[in-house]
Protein backbone atom coordinates (compact mmCIF):
# COMPACT_ATOMS: atom_id res chain seq x y z
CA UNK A 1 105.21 94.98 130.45
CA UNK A 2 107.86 97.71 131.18
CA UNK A 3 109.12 97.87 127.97
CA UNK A 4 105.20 97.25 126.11
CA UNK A 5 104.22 100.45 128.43
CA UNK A 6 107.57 102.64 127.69
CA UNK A 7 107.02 102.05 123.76
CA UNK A 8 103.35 103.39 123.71
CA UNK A 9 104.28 106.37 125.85
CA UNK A 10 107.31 106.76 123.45
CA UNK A 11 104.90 106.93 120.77
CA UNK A 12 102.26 109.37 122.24
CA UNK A 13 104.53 111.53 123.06
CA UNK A 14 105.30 111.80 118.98
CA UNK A 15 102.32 112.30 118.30
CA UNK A 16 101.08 114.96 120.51
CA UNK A 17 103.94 116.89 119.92
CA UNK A 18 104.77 116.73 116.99
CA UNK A 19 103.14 118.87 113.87
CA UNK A 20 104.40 116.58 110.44
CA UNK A 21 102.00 115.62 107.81
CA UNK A 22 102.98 112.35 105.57
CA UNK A 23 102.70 112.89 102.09
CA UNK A 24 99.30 111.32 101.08
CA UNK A 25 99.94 110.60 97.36
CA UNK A 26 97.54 110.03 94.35
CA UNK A 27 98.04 106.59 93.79
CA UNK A 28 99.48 103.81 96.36
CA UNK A 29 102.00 103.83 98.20
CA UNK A 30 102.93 100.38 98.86
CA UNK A 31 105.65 98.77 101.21
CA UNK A 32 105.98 96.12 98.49
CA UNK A 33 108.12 94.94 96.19
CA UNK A 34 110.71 94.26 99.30
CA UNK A 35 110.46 93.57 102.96
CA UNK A 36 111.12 97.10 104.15
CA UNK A 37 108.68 99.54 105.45
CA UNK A 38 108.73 103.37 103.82
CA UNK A 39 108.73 106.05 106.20
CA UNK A 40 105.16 107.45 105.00
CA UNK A 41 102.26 106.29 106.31
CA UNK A 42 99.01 105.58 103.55
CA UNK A 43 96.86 108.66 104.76
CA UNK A 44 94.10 108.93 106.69
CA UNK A 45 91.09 107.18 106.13
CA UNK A 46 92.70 104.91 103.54
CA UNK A 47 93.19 100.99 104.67
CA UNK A 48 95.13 99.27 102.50
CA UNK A 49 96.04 95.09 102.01
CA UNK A 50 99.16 93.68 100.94
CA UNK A 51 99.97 90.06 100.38
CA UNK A 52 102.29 88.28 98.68
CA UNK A 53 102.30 84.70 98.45
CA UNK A 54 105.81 82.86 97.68
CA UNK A 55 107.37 79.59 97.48
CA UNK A 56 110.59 78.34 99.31
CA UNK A 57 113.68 76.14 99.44
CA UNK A 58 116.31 75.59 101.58
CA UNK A 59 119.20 73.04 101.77
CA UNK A 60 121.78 72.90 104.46
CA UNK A 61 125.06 71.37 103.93
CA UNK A 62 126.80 70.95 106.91
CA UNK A 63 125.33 68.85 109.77
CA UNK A 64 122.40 68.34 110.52
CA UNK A 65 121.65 68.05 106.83
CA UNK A 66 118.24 68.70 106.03
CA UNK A 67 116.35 70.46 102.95
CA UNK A 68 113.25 72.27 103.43
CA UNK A 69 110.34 72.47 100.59
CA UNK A 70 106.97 74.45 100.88
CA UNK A 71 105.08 77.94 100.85
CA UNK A 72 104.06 80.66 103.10
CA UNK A 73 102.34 84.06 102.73
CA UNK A 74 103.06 87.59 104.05
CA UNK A 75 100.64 89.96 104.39
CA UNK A 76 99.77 93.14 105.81
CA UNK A 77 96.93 95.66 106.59
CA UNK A 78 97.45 99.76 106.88
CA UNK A 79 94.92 102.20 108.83
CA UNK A 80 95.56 106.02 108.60
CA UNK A 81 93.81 107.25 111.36
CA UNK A 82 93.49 110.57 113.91
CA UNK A 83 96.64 112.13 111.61
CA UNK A 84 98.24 111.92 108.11
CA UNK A 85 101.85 110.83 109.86
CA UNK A 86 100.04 108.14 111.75
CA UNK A 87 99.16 104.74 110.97
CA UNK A 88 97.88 101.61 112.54
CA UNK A 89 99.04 98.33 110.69
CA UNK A 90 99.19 94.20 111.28
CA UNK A 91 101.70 92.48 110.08
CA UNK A 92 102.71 88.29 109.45
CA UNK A 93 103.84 85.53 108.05
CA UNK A 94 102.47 82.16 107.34
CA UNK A 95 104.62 79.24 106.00
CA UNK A 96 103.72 75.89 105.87
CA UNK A 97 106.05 73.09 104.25
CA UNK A 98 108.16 70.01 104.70
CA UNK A 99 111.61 69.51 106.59
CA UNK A 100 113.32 66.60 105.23
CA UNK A 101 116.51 65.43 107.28
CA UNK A 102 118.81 63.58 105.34
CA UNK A 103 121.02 60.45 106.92
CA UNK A 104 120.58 56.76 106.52
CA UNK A 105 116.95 57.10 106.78
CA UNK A 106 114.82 60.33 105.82
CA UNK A 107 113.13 61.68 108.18
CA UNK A 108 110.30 64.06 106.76
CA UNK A 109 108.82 66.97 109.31
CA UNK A 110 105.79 68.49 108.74
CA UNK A 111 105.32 72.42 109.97
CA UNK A 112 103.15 74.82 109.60
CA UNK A 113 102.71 78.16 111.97
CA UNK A 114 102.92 82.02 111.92
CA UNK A 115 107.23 83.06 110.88
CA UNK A 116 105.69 86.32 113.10
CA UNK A 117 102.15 88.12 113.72
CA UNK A 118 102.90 91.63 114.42
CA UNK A 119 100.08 94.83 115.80
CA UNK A 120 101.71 98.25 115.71
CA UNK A 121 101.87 101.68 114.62
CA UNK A 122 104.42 103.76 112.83
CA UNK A 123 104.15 107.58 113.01
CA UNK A 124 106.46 110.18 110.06
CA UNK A 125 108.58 112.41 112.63
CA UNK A 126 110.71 114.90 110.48
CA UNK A 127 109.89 115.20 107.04
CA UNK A 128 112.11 117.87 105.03
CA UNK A 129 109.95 118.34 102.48
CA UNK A 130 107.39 119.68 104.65
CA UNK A 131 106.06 123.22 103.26
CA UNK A 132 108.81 123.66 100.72
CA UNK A 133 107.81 124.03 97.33
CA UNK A 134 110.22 122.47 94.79
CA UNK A 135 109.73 124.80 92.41
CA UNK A 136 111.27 124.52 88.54
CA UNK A 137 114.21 126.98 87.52
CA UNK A 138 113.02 128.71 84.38
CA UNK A 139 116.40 129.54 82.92
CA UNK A 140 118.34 126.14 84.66
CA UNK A 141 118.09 122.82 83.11
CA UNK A 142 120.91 121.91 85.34
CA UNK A 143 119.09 123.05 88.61
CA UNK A 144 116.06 120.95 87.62
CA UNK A 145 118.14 117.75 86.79
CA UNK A 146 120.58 117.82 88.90
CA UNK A 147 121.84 116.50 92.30
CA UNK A 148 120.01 118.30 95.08
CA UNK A 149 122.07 118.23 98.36
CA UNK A 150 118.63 118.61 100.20
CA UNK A 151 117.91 115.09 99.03
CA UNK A 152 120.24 113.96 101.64
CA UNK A 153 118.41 114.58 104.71
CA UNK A 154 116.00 111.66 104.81
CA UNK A 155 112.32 111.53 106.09
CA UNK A 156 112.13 109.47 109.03
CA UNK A 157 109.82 107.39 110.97
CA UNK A 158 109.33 105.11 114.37
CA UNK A 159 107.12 102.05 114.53
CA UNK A 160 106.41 100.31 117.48
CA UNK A 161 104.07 97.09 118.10
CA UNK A 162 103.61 93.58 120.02
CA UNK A 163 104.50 90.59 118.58
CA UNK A 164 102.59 87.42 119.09
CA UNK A 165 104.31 83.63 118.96
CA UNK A 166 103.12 80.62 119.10
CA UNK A 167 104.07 78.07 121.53
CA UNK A 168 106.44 75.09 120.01
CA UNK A 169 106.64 77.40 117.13
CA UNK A 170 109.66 75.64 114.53
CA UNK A 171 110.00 79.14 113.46
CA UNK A 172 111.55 80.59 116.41
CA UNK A 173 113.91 79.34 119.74
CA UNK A 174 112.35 76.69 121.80
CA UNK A 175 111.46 78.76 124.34
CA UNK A 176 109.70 81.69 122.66
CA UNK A 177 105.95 82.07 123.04
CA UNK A 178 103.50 84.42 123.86
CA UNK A 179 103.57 88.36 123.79
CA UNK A 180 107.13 90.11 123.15
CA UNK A 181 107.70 93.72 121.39
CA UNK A 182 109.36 95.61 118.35
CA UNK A 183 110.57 99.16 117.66
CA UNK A 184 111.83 100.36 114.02
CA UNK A 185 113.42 103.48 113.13
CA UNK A 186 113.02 104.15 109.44
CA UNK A 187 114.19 106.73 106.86
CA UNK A 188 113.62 107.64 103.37
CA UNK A 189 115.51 109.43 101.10
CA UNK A 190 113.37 110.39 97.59
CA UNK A 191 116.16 111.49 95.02
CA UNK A 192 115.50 113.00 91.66
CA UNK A 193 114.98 110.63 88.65
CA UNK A 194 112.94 108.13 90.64
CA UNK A 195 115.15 106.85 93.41
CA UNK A 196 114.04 105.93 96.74
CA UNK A 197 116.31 104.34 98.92
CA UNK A 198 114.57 103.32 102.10
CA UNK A 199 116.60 102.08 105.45
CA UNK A 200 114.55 100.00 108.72
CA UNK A 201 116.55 99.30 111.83
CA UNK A 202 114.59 96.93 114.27
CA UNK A 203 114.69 94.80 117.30
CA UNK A 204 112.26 92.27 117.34
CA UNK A 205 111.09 90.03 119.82
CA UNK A 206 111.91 92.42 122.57
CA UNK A 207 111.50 90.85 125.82
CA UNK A 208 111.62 87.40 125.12
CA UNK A 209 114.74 85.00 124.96
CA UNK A 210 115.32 85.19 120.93
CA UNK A 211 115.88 89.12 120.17
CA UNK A 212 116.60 89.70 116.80
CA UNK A 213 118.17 92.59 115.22
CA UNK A 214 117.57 92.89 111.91
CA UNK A 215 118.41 96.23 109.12
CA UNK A 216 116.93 96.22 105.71
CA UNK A 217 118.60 98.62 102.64
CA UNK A 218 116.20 98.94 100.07
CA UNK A 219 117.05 100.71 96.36
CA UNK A 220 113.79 101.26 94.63
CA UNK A 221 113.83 103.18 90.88
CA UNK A 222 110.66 103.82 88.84
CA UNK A 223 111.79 104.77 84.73
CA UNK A 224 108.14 104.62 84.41
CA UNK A 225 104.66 106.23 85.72
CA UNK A 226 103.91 102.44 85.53
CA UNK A 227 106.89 100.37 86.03
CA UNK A 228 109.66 100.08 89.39
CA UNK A 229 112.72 97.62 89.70
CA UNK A 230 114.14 97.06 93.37
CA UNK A 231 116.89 95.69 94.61
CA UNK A 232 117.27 95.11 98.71
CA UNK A 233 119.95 93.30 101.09
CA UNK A 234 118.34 92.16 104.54
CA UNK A 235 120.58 91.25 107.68
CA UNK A 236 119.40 88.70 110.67
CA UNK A 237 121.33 88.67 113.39
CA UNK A 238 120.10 86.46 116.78
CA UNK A 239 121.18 83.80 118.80
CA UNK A 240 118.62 81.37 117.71
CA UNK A 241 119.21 82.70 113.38
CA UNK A 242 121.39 84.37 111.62
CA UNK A 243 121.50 85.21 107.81
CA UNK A 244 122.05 87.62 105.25
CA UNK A 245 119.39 87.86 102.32
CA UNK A 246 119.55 89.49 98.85
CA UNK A 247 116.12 90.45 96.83
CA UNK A 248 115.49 91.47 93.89
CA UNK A 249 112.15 92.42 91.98
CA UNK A 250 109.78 94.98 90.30
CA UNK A 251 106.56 95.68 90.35
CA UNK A 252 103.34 97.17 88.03
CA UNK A 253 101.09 100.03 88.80
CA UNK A 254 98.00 98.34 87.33
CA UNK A 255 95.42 101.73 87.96
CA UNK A 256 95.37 103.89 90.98
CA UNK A 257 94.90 102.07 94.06
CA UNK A 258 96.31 98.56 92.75
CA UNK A 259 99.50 97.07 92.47
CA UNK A 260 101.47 94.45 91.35
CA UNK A 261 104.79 92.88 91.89
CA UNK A 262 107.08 89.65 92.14
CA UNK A 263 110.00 89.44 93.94
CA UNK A 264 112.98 86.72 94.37
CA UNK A 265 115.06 86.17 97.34
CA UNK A 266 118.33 84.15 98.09
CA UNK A 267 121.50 84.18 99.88
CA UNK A 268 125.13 83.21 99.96
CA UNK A 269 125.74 80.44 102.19
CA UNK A 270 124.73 76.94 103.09
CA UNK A 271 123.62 77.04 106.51
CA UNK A 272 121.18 77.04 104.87
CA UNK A 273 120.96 78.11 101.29
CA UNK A 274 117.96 79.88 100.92
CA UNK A 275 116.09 80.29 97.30
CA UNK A 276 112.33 82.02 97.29
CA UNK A 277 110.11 83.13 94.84
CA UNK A 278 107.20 85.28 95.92
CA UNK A 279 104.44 87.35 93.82
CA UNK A 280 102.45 89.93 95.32
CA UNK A 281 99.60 92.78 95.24
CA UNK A 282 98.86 95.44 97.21
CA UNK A 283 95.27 97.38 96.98
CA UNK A 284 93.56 100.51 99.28
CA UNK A 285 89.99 101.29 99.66
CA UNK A 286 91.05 105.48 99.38
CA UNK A 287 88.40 107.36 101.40
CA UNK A 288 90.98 110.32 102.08
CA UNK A 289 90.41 113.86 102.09
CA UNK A 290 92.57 116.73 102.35
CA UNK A 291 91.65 118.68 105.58
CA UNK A 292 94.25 121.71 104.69
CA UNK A 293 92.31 122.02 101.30
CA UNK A 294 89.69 124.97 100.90
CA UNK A 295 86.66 124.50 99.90
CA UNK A 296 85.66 126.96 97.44
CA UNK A 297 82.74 124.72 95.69
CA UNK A 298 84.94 123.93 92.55
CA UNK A 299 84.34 120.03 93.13
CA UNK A 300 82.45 118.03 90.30
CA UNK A 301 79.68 117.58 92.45
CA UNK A 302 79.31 121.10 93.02
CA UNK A 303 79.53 122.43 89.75
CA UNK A 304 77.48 119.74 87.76
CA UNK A 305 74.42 121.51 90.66
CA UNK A 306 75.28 124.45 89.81
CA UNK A 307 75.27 123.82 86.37
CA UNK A 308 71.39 121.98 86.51
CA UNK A 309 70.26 124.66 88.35
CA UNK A 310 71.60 127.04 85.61
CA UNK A 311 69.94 125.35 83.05
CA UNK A 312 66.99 124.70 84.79
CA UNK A 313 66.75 128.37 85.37
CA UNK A 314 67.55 129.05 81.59
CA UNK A 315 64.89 126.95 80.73
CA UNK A 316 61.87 128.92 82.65
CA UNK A 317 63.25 132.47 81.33
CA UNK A 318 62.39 130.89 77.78
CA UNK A 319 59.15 129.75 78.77
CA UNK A 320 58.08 132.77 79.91
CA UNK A 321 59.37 134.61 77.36
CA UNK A 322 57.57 132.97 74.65
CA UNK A 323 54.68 132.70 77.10
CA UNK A 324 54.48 137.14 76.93
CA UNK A 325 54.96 136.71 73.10
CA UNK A 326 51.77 134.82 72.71
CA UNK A 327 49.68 137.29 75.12
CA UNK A 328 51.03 140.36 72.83
């Protein structure tokens, strides 16, 4: 409980002292296509759902041999709440399939259980884009298209959160169950021509007998208002699993506030070999609103009242007009 108490105090501390905003953006901002998490949070008052069902195989060569068949789903849910750098999320896996050990006989295993089931929060600590205009050089083509060695310095976040496991999970070491914890650093660097490139460092399961470290590199590039390609590597180091994975994907603004993507993930060895396919969406209810913006009643709302009551008004200065006309 040490660590639990040290990691919320860590994060109020951020937050009351520190004066970032996250860039609330137009349309979604989704963690998907990939496994990483961007350093911005959604906004305030927007919750928004990502899920992404897939399907698996994996075959191991050496001894034990087995092969493993089925299908899972992650998904996710984001809360901006109290501040625009601060959101509340939960996080998890679900994967149910069958473990088929080959030898004489076949012995088939049936499993099904949370891969992890994650509560947290992430908070934006240094964004350097933060009340800098990036304003266009009239008389510069190269300035405006160029490398910018302000791109460099990355945004970067902290998440925090409890993990829960299930006893006799097949997912994790024998003796992993109950609560244990997680902290992330992230950053984000947004360079021109629609590159992202997005970095987590975590340590999961904190506390319990099977802590994993894990870092996820994520290149994302949109060549369309529409359209982004990704490609991500994603290292698992722990006593109980160990693995490098390679993804790659894209994924299809369909309007505003939805999104769609597909994804495919493998790696390099046989211990196991790991092949997934996966295809996702991710969707916000947007309920934001700026709190720096002024309001000088230039909203729709606003004018199309002002406008009625215009007419309106229009309307009796003819009537009584013509109304005098007929008296003369």
């Amino acid at each position: 409980m040490k660590i639990l108490s040290n990691l919320i105090t860590f994060t109020i501390l951020l937050c009351m002292c520190s004066t970032v905003h996250a860039q609330y953006t137009d349309v979604i901002n989704s963690n998907r296509p990939g496994a990483s998490q961007s350093a911005f949070s959604v906004g305030t008052k927007v919750l928004q759902f990502e899920v992404g069902p897939y399907m698996i195989k994996e075959k191991r060569g050496l001894y034990p041999k087995y092969e493993v068949s089925g299908y899972g789903v992650d998904f996710a849910a984001h809360y901006g709440f109290w501040k625009e750098a601060l959101e509340f999320n939960i996080q998890g896996t679900f994967q149910k399939d069958t473990q088929t050990y080959t030898s004489l006989e076949d012995v088939e295993i049936e499993r099904a259980n949370f891969k992890n089931l994650n509560i947290g929060a992430k908070y934006l600590v240094y964004d350097p884009h933060k009340n800098k205009e990036d304003k266009p050089n009239l008389y510069s083509y190269h300035a405006n298209n160029g490398f910018k060695w302000s791109s460099l310095l990355p945004a970067v976040s902290v998440a925090a959160g409890v993990n829960y496991d299930i006893k006799d999970s097949p997912y994790t070491a024998p003796t992993v169950e109950g609560l244990s914890y997680r902290g992330v650093v992230i950053t984000q660097n947004n360079f021109s021509g629609g590159w992202v490139f997005i970095t987590n460092f975590m340590l999961d399961r904190i506390g319990s007998e099977q802590t994993d470290f894990q870092y996820i590199l994520t290149l994302t590039h949109s060549f369309d208002p529409k359209w982004v390609i990704f490609g991500e590597t994603q290292g698992i180091k722990s006593e109980f699993y160990a693995d490098n994975l390679f993804r790659f994907g894209g994924g299809y603004l369909l309007n505003k506030n939805l999104q769609l993507d597909t994804a495919l993930t493998f790696n390099t060895k046989n211990t196991p070999a790991v092949m997934s396919l996966n295809f996702g969406a991710s969707y916000r209810l947007d309920r934001h609103k700026d709190k720096n913006k002024p309001d000088n009643g230039t909203s729709a709302e606003e004018q199309g009242e002002r406008k009625s009551r215009s007419q309106n008004a229009d309307k009796r200065k003819k009537k009584k007009k013509n109304t005098n006309f007929d008296e003369d």
